[in-house]
Protein backbone atom coordinates (compact mmCIF):
# COMPACT_ATOMS: atom_id res chain seq x y z
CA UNK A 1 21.82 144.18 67.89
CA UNK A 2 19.09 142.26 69.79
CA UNK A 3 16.11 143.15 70.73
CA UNK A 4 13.56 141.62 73.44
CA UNK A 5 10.36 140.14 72.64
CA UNK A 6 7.16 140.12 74.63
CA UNK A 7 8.23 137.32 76.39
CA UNK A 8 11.24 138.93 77.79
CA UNK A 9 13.59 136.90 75.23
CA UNK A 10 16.33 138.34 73.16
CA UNK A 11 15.85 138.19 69.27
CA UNK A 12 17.90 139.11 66.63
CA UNK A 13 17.40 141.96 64.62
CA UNK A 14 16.82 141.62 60.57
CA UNK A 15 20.14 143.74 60.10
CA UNK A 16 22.38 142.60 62.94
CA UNK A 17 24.72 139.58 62.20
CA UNK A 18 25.49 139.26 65.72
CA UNK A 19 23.06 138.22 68.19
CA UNK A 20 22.15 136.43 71.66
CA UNK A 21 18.93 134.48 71.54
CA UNK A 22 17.08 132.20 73.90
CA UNK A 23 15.74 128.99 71.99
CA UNK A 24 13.08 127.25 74.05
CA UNK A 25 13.32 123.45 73.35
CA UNK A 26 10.07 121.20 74.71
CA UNK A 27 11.73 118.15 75.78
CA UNK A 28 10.94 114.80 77.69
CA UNK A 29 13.50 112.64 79.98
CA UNK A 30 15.82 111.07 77.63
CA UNK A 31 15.20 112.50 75.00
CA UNK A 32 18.19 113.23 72.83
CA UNK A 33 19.01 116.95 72.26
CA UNK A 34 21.13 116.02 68.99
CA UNK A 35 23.89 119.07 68.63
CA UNK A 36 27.41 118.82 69.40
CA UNK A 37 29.27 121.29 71.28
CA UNK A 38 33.17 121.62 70.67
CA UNK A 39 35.13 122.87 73.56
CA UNK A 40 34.39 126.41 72.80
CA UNK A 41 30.54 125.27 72.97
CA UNK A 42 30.37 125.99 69.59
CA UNK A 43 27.69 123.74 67.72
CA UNK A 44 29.59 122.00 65.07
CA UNK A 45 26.96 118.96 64.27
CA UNK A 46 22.85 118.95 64.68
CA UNK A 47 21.69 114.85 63.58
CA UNK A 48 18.76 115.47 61.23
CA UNK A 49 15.38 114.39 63.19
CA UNK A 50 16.59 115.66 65.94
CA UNK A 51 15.48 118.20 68.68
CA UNK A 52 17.60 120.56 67.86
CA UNK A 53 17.20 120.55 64.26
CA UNK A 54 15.49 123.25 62.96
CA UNK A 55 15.98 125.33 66.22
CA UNK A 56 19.81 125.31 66.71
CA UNK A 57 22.32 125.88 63.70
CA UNK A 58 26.15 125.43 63.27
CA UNK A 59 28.17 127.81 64.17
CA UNK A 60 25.38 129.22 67.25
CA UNK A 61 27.91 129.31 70.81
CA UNK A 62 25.79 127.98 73.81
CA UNK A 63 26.60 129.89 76.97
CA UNK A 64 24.33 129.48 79.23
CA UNK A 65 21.09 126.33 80.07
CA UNK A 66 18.34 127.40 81.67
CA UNK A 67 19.35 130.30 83.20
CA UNK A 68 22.96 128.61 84.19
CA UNK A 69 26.34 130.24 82.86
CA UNK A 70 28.26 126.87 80.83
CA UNK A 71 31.48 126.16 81.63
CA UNK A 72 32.69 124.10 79.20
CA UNK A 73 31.00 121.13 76.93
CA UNK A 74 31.03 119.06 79.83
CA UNK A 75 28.94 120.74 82.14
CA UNK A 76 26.34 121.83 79.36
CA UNK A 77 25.44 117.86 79.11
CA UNK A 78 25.27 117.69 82.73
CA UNK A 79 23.22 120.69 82.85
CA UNK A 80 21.11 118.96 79.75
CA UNK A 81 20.00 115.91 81.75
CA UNK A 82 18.00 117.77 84.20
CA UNK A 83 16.57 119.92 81.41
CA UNK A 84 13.39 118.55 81.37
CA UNK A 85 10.59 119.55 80.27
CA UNK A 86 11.85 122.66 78.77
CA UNK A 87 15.26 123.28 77.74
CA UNK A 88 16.14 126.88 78.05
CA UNK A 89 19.39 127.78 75.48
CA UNK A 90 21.49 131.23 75.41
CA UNK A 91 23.46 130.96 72.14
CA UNK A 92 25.25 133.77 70.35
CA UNK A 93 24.89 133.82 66.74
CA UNK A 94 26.62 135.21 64.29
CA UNK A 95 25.44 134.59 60.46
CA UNK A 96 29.19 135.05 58.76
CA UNK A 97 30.57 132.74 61.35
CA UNK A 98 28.08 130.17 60.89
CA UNK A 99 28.63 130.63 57.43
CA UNK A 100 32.18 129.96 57.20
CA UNK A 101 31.72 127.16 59.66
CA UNK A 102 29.06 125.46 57.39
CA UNK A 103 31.60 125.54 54.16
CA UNK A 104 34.09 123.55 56.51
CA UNK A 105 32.26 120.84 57.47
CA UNK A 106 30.50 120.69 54.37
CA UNK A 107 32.25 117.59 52.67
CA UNK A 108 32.19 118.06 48.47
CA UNK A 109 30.20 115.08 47.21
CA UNK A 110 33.13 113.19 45.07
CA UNK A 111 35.39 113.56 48.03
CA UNK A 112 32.95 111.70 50.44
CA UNK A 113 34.16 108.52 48.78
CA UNK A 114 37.54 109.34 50.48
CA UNK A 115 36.35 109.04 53.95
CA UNK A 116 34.32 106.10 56.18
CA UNK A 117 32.21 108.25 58.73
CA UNK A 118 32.16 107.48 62.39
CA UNK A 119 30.93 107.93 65.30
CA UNK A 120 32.77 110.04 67.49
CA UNK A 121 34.38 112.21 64.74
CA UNK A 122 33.59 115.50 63.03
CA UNK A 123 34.21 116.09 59.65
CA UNK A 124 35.48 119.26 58.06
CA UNK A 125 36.92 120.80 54.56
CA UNK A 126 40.36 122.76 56.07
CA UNK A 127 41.56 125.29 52.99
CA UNK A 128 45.13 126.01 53.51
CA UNK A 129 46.40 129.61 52.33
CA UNK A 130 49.77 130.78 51.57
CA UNK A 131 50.02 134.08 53.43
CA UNK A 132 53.38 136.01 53.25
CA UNK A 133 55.50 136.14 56.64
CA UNK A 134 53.75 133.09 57.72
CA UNK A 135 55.14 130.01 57.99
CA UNK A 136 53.14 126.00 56.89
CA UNK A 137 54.20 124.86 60.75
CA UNK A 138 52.62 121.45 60.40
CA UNK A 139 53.96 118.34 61.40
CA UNK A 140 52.67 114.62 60.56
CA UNK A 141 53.55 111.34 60.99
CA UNK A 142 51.41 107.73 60.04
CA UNK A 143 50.17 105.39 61.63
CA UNK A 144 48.00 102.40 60.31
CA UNK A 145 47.24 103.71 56.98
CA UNK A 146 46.11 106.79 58.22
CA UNK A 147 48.24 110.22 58.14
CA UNK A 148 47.96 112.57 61.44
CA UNK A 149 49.05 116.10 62.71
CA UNK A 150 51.56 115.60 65.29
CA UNK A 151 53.01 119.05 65.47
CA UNK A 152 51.19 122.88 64.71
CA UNK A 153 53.59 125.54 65.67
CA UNK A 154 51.89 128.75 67.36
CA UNK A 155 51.03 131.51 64.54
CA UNK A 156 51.13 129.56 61.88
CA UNK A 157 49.00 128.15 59.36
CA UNK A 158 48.03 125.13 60.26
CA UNK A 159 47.85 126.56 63.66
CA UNK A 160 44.39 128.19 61.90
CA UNK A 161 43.10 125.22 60.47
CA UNK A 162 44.55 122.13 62.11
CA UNK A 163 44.54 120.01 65.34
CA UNK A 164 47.02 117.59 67.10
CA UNK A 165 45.52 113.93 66.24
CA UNK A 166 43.34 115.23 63.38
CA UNK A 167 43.31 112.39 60.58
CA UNK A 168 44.02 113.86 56.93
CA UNK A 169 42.16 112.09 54.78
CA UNK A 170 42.80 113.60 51.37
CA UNK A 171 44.60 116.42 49.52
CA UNK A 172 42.62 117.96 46.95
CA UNK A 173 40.63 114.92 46.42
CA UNK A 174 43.74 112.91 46.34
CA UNK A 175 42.98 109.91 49.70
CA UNK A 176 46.32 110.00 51.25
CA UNK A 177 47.65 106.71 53.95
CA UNK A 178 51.24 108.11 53.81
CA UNK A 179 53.16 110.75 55.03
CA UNK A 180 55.64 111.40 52.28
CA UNK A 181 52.32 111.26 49.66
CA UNK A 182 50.85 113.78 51.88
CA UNK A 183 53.75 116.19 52.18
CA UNK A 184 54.83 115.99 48.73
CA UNK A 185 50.83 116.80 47.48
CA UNK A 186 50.85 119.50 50.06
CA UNK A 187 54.28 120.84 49.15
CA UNK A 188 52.91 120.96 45.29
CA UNK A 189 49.70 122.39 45.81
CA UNK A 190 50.95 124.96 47.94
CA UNK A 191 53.65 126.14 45.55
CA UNK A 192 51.42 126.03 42.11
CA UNK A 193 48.42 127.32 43.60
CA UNK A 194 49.35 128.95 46.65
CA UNK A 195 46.72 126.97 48.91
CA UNK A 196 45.20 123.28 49.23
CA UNK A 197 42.17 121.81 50.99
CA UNK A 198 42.58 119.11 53.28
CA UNK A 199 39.46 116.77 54.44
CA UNK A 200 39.82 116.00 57.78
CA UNK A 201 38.47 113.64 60.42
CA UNK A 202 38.77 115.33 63.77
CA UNK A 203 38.13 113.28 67.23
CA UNK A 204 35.63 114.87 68.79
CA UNK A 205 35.32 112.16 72.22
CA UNK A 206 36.95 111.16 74.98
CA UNK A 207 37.78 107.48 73.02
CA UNK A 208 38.72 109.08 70.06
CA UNK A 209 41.17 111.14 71.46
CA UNK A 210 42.45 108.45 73.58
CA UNK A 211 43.17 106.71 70.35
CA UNK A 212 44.95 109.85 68.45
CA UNK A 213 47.10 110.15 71.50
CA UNK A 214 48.25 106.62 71.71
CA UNK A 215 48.85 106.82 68.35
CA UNK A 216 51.33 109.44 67.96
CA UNK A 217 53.08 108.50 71.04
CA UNK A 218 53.65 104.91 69.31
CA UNK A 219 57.15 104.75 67.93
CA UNK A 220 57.02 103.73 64.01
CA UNK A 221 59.24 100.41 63.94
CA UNK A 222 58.20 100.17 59.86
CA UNK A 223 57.17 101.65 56.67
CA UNK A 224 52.84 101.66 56.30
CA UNK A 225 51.86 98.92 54.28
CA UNK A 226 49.99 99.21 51.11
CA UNK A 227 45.81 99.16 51.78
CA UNK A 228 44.62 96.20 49.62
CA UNK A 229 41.38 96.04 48.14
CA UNK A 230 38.30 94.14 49.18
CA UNK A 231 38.55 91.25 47.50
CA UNK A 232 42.46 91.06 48.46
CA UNK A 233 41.65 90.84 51.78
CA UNK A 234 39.13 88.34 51.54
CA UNK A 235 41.92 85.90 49.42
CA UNK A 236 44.97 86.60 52.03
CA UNK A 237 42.49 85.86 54.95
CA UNK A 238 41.13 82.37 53.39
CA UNK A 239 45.03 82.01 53.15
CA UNK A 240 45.90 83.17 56.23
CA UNK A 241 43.36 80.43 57.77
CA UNK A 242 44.66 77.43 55.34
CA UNK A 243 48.00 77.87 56.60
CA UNK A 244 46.64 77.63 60.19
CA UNK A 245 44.83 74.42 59.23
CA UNK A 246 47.36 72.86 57.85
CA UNK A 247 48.68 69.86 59.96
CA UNK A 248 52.24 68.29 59.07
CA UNK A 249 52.14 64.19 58.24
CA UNK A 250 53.01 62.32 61.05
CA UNK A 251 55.94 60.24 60.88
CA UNK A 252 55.36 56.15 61.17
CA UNK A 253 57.42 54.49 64.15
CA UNK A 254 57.98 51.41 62.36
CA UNK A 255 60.91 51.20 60.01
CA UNK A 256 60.30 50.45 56.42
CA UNK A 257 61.81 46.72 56.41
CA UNK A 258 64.49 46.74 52.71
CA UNK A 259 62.99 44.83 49.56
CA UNK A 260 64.41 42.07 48.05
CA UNK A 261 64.34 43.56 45.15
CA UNK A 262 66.53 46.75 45.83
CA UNK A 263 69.00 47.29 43.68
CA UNK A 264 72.91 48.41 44.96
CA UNK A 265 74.70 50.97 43.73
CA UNK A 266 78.79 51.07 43.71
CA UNK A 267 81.77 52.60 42.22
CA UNK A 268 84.28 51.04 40.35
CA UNK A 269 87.99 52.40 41.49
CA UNK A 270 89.95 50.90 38.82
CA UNK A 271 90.61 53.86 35.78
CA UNK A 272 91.40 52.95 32.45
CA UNK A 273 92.94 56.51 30.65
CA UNK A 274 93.13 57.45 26.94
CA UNK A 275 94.97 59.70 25.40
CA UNK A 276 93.34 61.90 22.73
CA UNK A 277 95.32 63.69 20.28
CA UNK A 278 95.02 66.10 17.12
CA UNK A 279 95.45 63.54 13.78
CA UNK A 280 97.46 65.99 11.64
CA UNK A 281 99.55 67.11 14.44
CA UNK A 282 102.66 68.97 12.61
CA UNK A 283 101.20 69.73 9.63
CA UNK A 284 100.75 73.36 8.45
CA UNK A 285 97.63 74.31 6.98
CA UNK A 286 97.68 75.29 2.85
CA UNK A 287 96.15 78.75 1.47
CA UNK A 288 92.81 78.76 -0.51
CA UNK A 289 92.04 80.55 -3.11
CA UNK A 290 89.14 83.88 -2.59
């Protein structure tokens, strides 16, 4: 449970894993706050060196800004920009949420190589379970090397774990930029070991989503093509450029004039014939001795 403090605040109690606090945030005009809100306002990134570091943790809910009930994401940034100079959040907190949260979106180290963070995303480790009566009910498709959901039916799975337009990067450590790769790993995995982990990169702005969107409503007209290495690019794009430099001879507009010297060439049409025949025609042929 929570408790108030002299100030009037709610605090959490030692042995409660649930509570409602009021962090008090000193801030000045444009200063950046640095925690993202999902939709649910749940905090699902604080930037290091930030305000909210140290004061706000993943997992916490926001539901209310100085005094104000949220309504969504949207309104809590709104809300934020007339903060100033003291920002006033009500966040519910719950240690076993934040918890589970905090193993999702913590990347393992060797599978960091398999993504290229960026702005606008989130990042989080989705584990996969078999459970029995419950169906996988995900759908992808691919698009530019990359492999998205494009379907999670209701109650299932992936319905847990996954998101229309969220960007699988890798299947138990395995980068994936096609969809048959993808399903076939996921299909194995799933029967050996009855679950797999998926990193995904989840669009977590207005652009980004945009993008996912446009993407899956693009028809596929052919196969993805093979992602080249570094140094494969840089040879097909000095190529690419030669053949755009390159400038056919131009033809002269004066006709070569005919040497002297040129030598004819004709045919003769008269055929002379010979007749070529065996020279021991009618002869039989004599038996050697072994």
């Amino acid at each position: 449970m929570a408790v108030p403090n002299n100030n009037g605040e709610q605090v959490k109690d030692a042995c409660a894993p649930v509570a409602q606090l009021v962090i008090s945030i000193p801030m000045e005009e444009g200063d950046p706050l640095g925690a993202t809100p999902n939709e649910r306002l749940v905090v699902v990134k604080i930037q290091p060196g930030t305000l909210a570091e140290g004061n706000l943790q993943i997992g916490d809910q926001i539901i209310a800004l100085n005094g104000t009930k949220l309504k969504d994401h949207n309104h809590f940034y709104q809300l934020l920009r007339f903060a100033p100079p003291m920002a006033n959040i009500t966040v519910i907190r719950d240690d076993k949420k934040a918890q589970d949260m905090l193993s999702k979106i913590t990347i393992p180290h060797e599978r960091e190589r398999n993504i290229m963070r960026r702005d606008g995303y989130t990042y989080q480790l989705a584990i996969l379970t078999i459970e029995k009566g419950r169906k996988l009910g995900l759908g992808i498709r691919h698009f530019q090397n990359r492999v998205l959901v494009s379907k999670t039916e209701p109650n299932s799975i992936a319905c847990d774990h996954l998101k229309i337009g969220d960007h699988i990067c890798d299947v138990d450590g395995m980068p994936v930029t096609d969809k048959d790769v993808c399903r076939k790993l996921l299909i194995t995995q799933l029967q050996e070991n009855k679950k797999v982990s998926l990193v995904v990169e989840r669009p977590d702005c207005t652009e980004a989503k945009e993008w996912a969107r446009k993407a899956l409503e693009t028809p596929v007209l052919e196969p993805p093509s093979v992602r080249m290495n570094d140094d494969v690019k840089d040879i097909a794009l000095k190529e690419r450029a030669r053949i755009k430099s390159y400038i056919p001879p131009q033809k002269k507009l004066l006709t070569r004039v005919p040497s002297t010297n040129a030598r004819n060439i004709c045919f003769d049409e008269s055929v002379i014939e010979h007749q070529i025949v065996s020279d021991n025609e009618g002869r039989q042929l004599r038996r050697v001795r072994k």
